[in-house]
Protein backbone atom coordinates (compact mmCIF):
# COMPACT_ATOMS: atom_id res chain seq x y z
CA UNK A 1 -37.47 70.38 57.52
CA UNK A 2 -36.09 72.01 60.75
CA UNK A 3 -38.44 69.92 63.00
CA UNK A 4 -35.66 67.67 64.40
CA UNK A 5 -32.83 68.56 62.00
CA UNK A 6 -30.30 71.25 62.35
CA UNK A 7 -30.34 74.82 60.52
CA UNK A 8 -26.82 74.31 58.95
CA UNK A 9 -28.43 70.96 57.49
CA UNK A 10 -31.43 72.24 56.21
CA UNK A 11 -30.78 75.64 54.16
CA UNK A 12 -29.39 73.65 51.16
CA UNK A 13 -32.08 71.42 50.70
CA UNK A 14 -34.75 73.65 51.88
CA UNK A 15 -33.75 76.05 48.93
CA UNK A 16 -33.38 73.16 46.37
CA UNK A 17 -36.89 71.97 47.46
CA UNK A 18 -38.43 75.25 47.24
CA UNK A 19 -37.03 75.65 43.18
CA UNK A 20 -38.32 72.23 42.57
CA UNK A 21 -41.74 72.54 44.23
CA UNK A 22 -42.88 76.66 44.51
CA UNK A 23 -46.31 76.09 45.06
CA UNK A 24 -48.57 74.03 46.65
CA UNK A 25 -49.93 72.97 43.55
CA UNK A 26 -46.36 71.88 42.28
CA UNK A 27 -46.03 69.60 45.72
CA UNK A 28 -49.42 68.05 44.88
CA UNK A 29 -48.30 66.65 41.29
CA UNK A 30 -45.29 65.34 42.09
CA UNK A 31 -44.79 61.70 42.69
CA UNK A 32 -43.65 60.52 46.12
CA UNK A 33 -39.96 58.88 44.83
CA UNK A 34 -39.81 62.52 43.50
CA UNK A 35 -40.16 64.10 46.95
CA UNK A 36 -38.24 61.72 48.98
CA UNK A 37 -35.26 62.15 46.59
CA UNK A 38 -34.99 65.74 47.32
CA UNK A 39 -35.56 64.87 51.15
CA UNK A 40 -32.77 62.26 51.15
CA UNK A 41 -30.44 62.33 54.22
CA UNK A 42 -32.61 64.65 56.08
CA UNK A 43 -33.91 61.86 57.83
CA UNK A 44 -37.42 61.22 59.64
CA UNK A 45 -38.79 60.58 55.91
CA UNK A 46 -42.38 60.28 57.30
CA UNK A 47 -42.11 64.03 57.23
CA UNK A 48 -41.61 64.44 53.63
CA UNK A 49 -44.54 62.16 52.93
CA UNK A 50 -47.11 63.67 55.24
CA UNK A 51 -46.10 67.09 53.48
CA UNK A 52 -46.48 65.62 50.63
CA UNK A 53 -50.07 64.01 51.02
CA UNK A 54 -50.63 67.45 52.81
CA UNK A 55 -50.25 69.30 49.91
CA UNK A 56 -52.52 67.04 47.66
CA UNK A 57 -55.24 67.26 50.48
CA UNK A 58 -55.41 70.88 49.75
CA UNK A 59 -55.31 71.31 46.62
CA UNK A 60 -58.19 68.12 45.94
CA UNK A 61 -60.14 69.06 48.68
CA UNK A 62 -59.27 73.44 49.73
CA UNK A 63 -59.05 74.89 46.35
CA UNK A 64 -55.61 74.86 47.02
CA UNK A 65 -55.61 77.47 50.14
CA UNK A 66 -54.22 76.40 52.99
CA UNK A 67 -56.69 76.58 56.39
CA UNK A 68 -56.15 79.96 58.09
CA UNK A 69 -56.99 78.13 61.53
CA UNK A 70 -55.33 75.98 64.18
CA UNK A 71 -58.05 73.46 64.20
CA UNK A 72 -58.24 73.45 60.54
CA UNK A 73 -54.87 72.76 59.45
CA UNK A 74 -54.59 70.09 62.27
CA UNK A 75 -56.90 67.99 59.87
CA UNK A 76 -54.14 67.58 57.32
CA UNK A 77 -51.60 64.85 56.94
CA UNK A 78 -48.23 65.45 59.51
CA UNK A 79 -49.13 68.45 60.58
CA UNK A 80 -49.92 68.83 65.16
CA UNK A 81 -50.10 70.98 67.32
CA UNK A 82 -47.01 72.76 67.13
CA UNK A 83 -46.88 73.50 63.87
CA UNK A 84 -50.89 74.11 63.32
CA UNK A 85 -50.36 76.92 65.88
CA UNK A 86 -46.96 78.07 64.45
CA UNK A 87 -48.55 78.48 60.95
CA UNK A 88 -51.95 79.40 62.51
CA UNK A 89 -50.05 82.61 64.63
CA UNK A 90 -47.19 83.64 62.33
CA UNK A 91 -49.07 83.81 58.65
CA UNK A 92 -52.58 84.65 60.08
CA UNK A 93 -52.42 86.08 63.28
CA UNK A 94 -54.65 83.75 65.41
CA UNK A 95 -54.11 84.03 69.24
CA UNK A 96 -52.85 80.61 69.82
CA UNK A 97 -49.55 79.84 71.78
CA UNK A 98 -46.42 77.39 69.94
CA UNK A 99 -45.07 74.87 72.51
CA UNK A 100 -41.91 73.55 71.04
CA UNK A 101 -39.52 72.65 73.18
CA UNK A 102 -37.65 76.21 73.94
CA UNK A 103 -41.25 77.49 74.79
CA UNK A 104 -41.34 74.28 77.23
CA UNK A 105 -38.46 75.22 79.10
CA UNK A 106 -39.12 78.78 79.36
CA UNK A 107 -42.70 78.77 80.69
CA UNK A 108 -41.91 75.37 82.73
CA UNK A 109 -38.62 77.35 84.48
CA UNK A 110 -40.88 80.52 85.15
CA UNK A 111 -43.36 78.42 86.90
CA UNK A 112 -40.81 76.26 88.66
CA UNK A 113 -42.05 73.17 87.55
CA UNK A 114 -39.94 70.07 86.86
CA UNK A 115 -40.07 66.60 85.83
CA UNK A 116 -41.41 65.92 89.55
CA UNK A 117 -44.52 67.61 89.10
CA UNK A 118 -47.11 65.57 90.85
CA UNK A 119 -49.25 64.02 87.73
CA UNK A 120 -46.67 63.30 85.38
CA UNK A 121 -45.70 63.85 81.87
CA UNK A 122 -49.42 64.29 80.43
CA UNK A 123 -50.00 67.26 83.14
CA UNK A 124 -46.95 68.63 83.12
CA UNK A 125 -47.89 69.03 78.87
CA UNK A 126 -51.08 70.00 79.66
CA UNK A 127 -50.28 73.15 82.29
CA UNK A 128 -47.17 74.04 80.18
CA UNK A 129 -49.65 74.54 77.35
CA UNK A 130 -52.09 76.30 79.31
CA UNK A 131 -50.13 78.84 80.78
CA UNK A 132 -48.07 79.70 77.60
CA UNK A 133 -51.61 80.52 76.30
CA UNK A 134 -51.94 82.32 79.42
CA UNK A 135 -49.03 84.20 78.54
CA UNK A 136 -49.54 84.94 75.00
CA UNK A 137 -50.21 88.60 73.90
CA UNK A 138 -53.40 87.78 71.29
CA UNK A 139 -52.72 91.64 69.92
CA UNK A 140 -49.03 90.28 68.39
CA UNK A 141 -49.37 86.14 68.79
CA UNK A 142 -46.66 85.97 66.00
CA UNK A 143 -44.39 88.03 67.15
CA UNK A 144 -45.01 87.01 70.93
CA UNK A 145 -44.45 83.12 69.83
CA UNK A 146 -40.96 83.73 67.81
CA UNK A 147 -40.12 85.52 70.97
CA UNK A 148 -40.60 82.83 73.16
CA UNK A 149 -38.82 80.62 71.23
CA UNK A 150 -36.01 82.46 70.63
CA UNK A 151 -35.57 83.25 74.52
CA UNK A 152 -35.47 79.68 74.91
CA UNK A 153 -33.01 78.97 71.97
CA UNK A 154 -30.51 81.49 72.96
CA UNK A 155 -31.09 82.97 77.10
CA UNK A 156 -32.88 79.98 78.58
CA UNK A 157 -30.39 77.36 77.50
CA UNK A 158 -30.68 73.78 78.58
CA UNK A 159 -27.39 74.45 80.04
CA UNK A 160 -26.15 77.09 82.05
CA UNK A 161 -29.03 79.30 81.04
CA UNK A 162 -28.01 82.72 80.52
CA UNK A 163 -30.38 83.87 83.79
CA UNK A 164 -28.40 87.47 84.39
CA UNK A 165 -29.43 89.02 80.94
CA UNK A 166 -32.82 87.24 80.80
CA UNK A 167 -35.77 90.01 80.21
CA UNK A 168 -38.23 87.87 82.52
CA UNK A 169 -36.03 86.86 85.03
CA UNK A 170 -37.68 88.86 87.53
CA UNK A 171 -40.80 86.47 87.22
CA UNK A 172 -38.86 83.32 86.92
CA UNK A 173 -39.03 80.83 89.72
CA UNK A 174 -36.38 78.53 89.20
CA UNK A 175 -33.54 81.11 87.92
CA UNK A 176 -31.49 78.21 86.67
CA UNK A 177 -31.53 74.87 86.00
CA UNK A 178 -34.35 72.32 86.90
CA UNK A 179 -35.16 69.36 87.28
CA UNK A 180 -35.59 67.34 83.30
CA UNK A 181 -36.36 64.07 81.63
CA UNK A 182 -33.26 61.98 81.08
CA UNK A 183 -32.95 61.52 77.68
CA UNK A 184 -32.58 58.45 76.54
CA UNK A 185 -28.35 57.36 76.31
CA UNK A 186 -26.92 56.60 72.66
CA UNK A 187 -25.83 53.13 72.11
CA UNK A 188 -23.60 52.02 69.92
CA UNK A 189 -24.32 48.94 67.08
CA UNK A 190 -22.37 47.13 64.14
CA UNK A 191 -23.27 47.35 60.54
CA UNK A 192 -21.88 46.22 57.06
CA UNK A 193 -22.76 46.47 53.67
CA UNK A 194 -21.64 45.85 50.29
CA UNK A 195 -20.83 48.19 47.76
CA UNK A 196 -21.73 46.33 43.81
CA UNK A 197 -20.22 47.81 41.11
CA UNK A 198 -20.23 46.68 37.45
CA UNK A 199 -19.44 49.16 34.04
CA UNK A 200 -22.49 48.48 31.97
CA UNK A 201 -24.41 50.51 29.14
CA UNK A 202 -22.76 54.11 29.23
CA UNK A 203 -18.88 54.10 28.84
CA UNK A 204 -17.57 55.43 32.24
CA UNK A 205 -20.98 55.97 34.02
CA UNK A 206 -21.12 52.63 36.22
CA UNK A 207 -24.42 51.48 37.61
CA UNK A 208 -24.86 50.53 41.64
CA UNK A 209 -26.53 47.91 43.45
CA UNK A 210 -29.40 49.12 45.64
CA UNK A 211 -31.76 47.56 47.19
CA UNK A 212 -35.46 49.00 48.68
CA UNK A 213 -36.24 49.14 52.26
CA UNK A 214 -39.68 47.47 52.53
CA UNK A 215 -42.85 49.83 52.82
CA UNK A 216 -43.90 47.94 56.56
CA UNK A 217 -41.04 49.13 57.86
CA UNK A 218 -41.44 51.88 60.52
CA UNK A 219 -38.07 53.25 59.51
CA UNK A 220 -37.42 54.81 56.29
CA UNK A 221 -39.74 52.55 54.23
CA UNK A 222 -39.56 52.72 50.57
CA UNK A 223 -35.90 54.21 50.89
CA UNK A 224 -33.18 52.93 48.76
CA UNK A 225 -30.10 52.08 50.16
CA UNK A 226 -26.73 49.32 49.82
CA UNK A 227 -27.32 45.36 50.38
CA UNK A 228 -26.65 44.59 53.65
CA UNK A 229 -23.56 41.93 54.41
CA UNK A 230 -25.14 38.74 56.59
CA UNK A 231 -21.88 38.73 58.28
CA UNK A 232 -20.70 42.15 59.98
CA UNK A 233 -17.71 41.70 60.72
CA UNK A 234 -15.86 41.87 58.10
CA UNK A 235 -12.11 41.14 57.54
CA UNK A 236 -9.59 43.61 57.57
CA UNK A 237 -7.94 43.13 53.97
CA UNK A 238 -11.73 43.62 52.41
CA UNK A 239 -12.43 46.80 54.16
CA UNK A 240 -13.41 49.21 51.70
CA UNK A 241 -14.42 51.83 54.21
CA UNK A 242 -15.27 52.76 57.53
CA UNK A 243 -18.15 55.34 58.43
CA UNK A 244 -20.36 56.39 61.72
CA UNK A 245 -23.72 57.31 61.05
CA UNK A 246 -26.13 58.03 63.98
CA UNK A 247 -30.00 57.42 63.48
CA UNK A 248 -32.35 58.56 66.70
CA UNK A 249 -30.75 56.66 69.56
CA UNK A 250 -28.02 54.60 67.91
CA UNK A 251 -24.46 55.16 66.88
CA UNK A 252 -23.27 52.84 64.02
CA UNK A 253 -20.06 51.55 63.28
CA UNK A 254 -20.02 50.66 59.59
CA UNK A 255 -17.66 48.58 57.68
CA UNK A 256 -17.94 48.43 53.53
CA UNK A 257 -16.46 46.00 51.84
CA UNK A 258 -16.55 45.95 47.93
CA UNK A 259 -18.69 42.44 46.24
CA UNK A 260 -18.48 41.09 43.02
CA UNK A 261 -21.87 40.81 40.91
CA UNK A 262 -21.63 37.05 41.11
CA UNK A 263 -21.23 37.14 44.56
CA UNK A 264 -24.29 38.90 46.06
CA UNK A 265 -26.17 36.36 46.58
CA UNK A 266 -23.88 34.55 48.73
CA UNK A 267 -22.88 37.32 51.09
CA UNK A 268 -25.69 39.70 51.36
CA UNK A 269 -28.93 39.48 53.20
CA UNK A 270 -31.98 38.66 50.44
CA UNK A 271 -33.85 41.79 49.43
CA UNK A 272 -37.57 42.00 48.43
CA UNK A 273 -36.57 44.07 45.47
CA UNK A 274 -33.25 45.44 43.98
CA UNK A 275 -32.28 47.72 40.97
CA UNK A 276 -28.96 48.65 39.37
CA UNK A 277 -28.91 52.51 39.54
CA UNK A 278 -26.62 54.91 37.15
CA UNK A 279 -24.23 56.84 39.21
CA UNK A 280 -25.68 59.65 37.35
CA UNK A 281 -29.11 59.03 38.38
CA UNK A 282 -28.58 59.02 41.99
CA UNK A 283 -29.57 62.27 42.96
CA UNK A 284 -32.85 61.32 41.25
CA UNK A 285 -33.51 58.77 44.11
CA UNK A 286 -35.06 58.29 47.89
CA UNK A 287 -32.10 57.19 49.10
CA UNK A 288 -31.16 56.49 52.75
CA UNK A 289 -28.88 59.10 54.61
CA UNK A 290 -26.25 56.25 55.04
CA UNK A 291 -26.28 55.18 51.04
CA UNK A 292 -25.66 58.55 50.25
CA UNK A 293 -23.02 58.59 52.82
CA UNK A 294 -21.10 56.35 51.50
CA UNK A 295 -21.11 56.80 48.19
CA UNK A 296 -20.45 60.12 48.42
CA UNK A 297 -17.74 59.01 50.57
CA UNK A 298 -16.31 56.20 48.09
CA UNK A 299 -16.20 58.88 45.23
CA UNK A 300 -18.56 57.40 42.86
CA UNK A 301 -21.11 60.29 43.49
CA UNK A 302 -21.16 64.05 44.18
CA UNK A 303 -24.40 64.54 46.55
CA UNK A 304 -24.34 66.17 49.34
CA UNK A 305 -24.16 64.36 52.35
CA UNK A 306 -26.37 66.56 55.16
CA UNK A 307 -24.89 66.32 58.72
CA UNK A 308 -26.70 63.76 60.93
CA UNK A 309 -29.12 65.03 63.35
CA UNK A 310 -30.04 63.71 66.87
């Protein structure tokens, strides 16, 4: 859960996961709608499912022990070379060095390498990854890793590194800043959707209408989420709400409006397949960070809406 997503966003969910799922075992039985529901508007889903097929992987095939080895866990579902090596180190004490990006940026300013380094991106991975194993002390590789990474997290900032209270400055050869990747710039984008209500079976519990992202798309497939409008912009007077919602490298401006039942089909994109979901039941279901967004936001639920990440 913290690959790519924020602390402050994650403890909720991580301990709600945990009570759901304590063993590997318990991962391995649950169904997949099961999972994603408890990942919902964490984001990257593809996580949740490769932990998920992960888990049944070892259980069907390891007896239900996870591989005490860098090589070996790197033969499960989701799981590279970071966090092979982070497991790998930290539970079992193998001499093998975690490059996440703080360890990146510490052992690239020591050497004095930059984006410029003659060979590119691929060498400039490569040598970064050699020398932090170069570095590593194979007597304490746990300990040694969470070090690194936590000098990079909190001394050797991306900005205005904190160089005059850094333990290795001595041996650093930039003593600064250096030379990065741009990252790519945030652009911003249009959306609209309709929010379907209708009272139905229960007294007081009304049911939503969601529909399901297909499973060939590369982002959030399988997700549930509100029928899109065909027309974005949507007129003042039926402006339900307004939210922002940020997914990798786009910022979107999103308009609500509220449809009738009879008019879906007129004013919303066609969807592969639909359902009309209890407000109740929500929490029971995979939906998209932006669905739960705005329902949360348009009072008809009470799930918590985790921060958007980068």
């Amino acid at each position: 859960m913290l690959q790519q997503t924020r602390v402050a966003a994650v403890v909720e969910r991580y301990e709600a996961f945990l009570r759901s799922f304590p063993t590997v075992a318990a991962l391995a039985r649950a169904g997949e709608p099961e999972v994603l529901a408890l990942w919902s508007g964490l984001g990257y889903y593809r996580r949740a499912r490769m932990l998920h097929r992960a888990a049944q992987q070892v259980v069907a095939e390891l007896g239900g022990a996870l591989p005490e080895r860098a090589a070996g866990l790197r033969e499960l579902p989701g799981i590279g070379a970071y966090t092979s090596a982070a497991i790998a180190s930290i539970a079992y004490g193998e001499p093998v060095a975690v490059v996440d990006g703080n360890v990146e940026r510490v052992v690239q300013r020591l050497a004095g390498w930059g984006s410029d380094l003659p060979g590119g991106q691929a060498k400039l991975m490569r040598e970064t990854e050699g020398m932090a194993n170069a570095l590593l002390d194979p007597a304490r590789p746990g300990d040694f890793n969470q070090a690194m990474m936590e000098l990079g997290a909190t001394v050797c900032l991306p900005r205005n590194p904190q160089c005059l209270t850094c333990p290795v400055f001595a041996y650093c050869r930039t003593r600064g800043e250096h030379p990065t990747v741009k990252r790519a710039r945030m652009r911003s984008e249009e959306a609209g959707y309709a929010l379907v209500i209708r009272e139905a079976g229960t007294p007081g519990l009304p049911e939503v209408l969601l529909v399901q992202r297909s499973l060939e798309e590369t982002v959030m497939p399988g997700m549930w989420e509100l029928p899109a409008l065909r027309e974005v912009e949507i007129p003042a007077a039926r402006v339900r709400l307004r939210v922002r919602h940020s997914i990798m490298q786009v910022n979107y401006n999103v308009g609500i409006r509220t449809v009738l039942e009879e008019d879906v089909e007129a004013v919303t994109v066609p969807a592969g397949v639909s359902r009309w979901a209890r407000v109740c039941d929500l929490d029971a279901l995979p939906l998209t960070g932006l669905a739960r967004k705005v329902l949360l936001r348009a009072r008809l639920t009470e799930l918590t809406v985790v921060p958007a990440h980068a």
